[in-house]
Each structure stands twice: as structure tokens, then as C-alpha cells.
Protein backbone atom coordinates (compact mmCIF):
# COMPACT_ATOMS: atom_id res chain seq x y z
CA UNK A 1 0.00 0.00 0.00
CA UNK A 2 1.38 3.13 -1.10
CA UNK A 3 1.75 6.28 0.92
CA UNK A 4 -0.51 8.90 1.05
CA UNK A 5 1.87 11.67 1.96
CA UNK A 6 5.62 11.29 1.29
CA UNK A 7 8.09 11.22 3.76
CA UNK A 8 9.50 14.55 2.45
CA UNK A 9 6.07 16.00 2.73
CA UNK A 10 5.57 15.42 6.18
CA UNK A 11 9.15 16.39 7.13
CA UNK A 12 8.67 20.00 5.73
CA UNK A 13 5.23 20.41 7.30
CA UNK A 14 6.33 19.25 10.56
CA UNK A 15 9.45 21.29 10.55
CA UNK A 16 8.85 24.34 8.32
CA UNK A 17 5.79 25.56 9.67
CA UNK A 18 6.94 27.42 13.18
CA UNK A 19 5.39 25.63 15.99
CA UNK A 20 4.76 28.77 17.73
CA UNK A 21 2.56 31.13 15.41
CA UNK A 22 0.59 27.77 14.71
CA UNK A 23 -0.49 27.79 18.50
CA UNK A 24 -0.68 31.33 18.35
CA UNK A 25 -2.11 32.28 15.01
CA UNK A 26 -3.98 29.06 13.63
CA UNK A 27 -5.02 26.98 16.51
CA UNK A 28 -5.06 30.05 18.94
CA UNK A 29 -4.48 28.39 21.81
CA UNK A 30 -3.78 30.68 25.19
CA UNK A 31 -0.37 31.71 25.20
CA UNK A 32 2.15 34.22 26.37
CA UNK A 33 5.70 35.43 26.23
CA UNK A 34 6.83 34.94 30.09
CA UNK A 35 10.94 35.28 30.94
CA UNK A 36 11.55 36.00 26.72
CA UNK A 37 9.85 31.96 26.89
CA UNK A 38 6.93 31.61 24.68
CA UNK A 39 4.26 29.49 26.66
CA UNK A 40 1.09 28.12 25.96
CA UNK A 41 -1.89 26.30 27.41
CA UNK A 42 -1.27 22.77 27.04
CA UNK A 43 -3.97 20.98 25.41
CA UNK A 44 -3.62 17.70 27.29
CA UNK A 45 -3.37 18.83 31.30
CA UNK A 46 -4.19 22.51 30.98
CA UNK A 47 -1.51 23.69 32.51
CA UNK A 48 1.07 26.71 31.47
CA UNK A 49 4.32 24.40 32.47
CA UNK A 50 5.27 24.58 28.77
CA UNK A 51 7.90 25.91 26.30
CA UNK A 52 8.86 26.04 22.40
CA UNK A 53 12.20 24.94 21.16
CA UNK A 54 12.66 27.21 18.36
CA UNK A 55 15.66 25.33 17.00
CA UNK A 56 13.77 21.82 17.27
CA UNK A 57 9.96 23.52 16.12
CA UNK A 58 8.93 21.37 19.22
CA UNK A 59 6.63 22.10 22.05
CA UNK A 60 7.07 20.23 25.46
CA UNK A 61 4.76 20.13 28.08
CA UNK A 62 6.79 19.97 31.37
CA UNK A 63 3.63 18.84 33.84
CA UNK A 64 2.27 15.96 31.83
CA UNK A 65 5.70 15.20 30.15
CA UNK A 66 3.94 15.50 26.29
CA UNK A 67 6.18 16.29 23.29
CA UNK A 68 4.26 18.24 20.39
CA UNK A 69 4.93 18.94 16.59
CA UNK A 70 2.88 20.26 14.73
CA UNK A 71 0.96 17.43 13.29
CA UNK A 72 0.29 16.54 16.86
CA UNK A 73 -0.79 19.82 18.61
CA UNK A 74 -3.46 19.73 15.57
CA UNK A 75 -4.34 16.73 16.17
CA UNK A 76 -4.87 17.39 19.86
CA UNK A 77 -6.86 20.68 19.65
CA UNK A 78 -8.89 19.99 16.83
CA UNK A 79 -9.94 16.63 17.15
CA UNK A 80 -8.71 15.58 13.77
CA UNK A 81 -6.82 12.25 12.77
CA UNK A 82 -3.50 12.03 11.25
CA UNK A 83 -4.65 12.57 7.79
CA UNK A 84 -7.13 15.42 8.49
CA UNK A 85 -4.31 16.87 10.27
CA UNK A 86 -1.74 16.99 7.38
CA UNK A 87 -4.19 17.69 5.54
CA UNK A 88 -5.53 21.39 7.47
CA UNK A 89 -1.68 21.98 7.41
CA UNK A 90 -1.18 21.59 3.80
CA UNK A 91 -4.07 24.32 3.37
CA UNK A 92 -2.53 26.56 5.45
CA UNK A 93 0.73 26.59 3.19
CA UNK A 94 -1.98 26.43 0.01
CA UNK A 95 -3.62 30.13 1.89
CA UNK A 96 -0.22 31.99 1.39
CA UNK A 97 0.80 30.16 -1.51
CA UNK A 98 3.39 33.06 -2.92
CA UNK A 99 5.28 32.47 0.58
CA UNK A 100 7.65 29.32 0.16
CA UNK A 101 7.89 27.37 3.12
CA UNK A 102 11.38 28.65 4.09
CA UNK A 103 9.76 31.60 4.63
CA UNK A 104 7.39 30.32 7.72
CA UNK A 105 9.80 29.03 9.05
CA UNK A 106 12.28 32.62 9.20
CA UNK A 107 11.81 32.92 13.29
CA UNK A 108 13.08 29.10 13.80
CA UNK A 109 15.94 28.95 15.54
CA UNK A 110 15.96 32.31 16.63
CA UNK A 111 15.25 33.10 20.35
CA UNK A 112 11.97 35.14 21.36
CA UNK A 113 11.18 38.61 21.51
């Protein structure tokens, strides 16, 4: 059985599309910038015991122990399955099509403002 997204595919949407402004911007999930940390709400225990690795594009939940990329945090807070999930990230790259992915992803690494 072949497939239905390729490996490369997933790769970029996992690490391309900056964990942070997709908890901020597309799943708006609570969050603030406390001690130049970006926090949010964590979907799974509720709690603000959480943190972005810029340089990873991975969100960690310290209270519950949960690791997040993208796929997963979408698939957390909306409900969807794997597929649906690529597949609501794929649109959001399809809704700004003249930005290439590299350009989402210009604040990872960097630390936060």
C-alpha cells in the first residue's frame, strides 16, 4: 500500500511551519511570552508548564511530560486524525501560496522577543 503523503512531505510540514505562530495564530491556543519563553496552554493537562524549542519547532509540556509537533498539537486541539491533520496543514501553506515554506519558518531557531 502506497503512501498517502511522502516522507518529504511530512518532514517540511512538521518542521517548516513554526510551531509557535501555529499555537498562536492558527489553533489560537492561550499563550504568552513569560521570561523572553513563549508558553502556551497545554492541550492535554491545561496547565502553562510549557515551552517552544525554536531550533527543534517542538513544544514540550513539562507537567504531563507530552512532546508536540505540529501534526500533533493539531491533532490534539482539533480533534482531527493524522490525515485530516496533514491535511488542514497543507491548506494553510496552500492560503499563502506566494510564501515558500522557508519563509514560515524565518523565526526558527531564533530566540523570542
Amino acid at each position: 500500500m502506497k503512501n498517502r503523503f511522502s516522507s518529504r512531505e511530512l518532514f517540511e510540514l512538521r518542521n517548516n511551519i513554526p510551531v509557535d505562530m501555529l499555537i498562536r495564530d492558527q489553533l489560537q491556543i492561550p499563550s504568552k511570552i513569560r521570561d523572553g519563553v513563549f508558553r502556551f496552554l497545554c492541550p492535554v493537562c491545561n496547565e502553562f508548564q510549557t515551552a517552544v524549542n525554536p531550533t527543534t519547532n517542538l513544544a514540550r509540556c513539562f507537567r504531563c511530560e507530552k512532546n508536540f509537533n505540529s501534526i500533533d498539537l493539531v491533532m490534539e486541539v482539533r480533534g482531527h486524525g493524522f490525515k485530516d491533520s496533514v491535511q488542514f496543514l497543507k491548506n494553510l501553506i496552500e492560503i499563502a501560496p506566494t510564501q515558500p515554506l522557508a519563509k514560515l519558518a524565518v523565526g526558527i531557531g531564533r530566540p523570542m522577543v
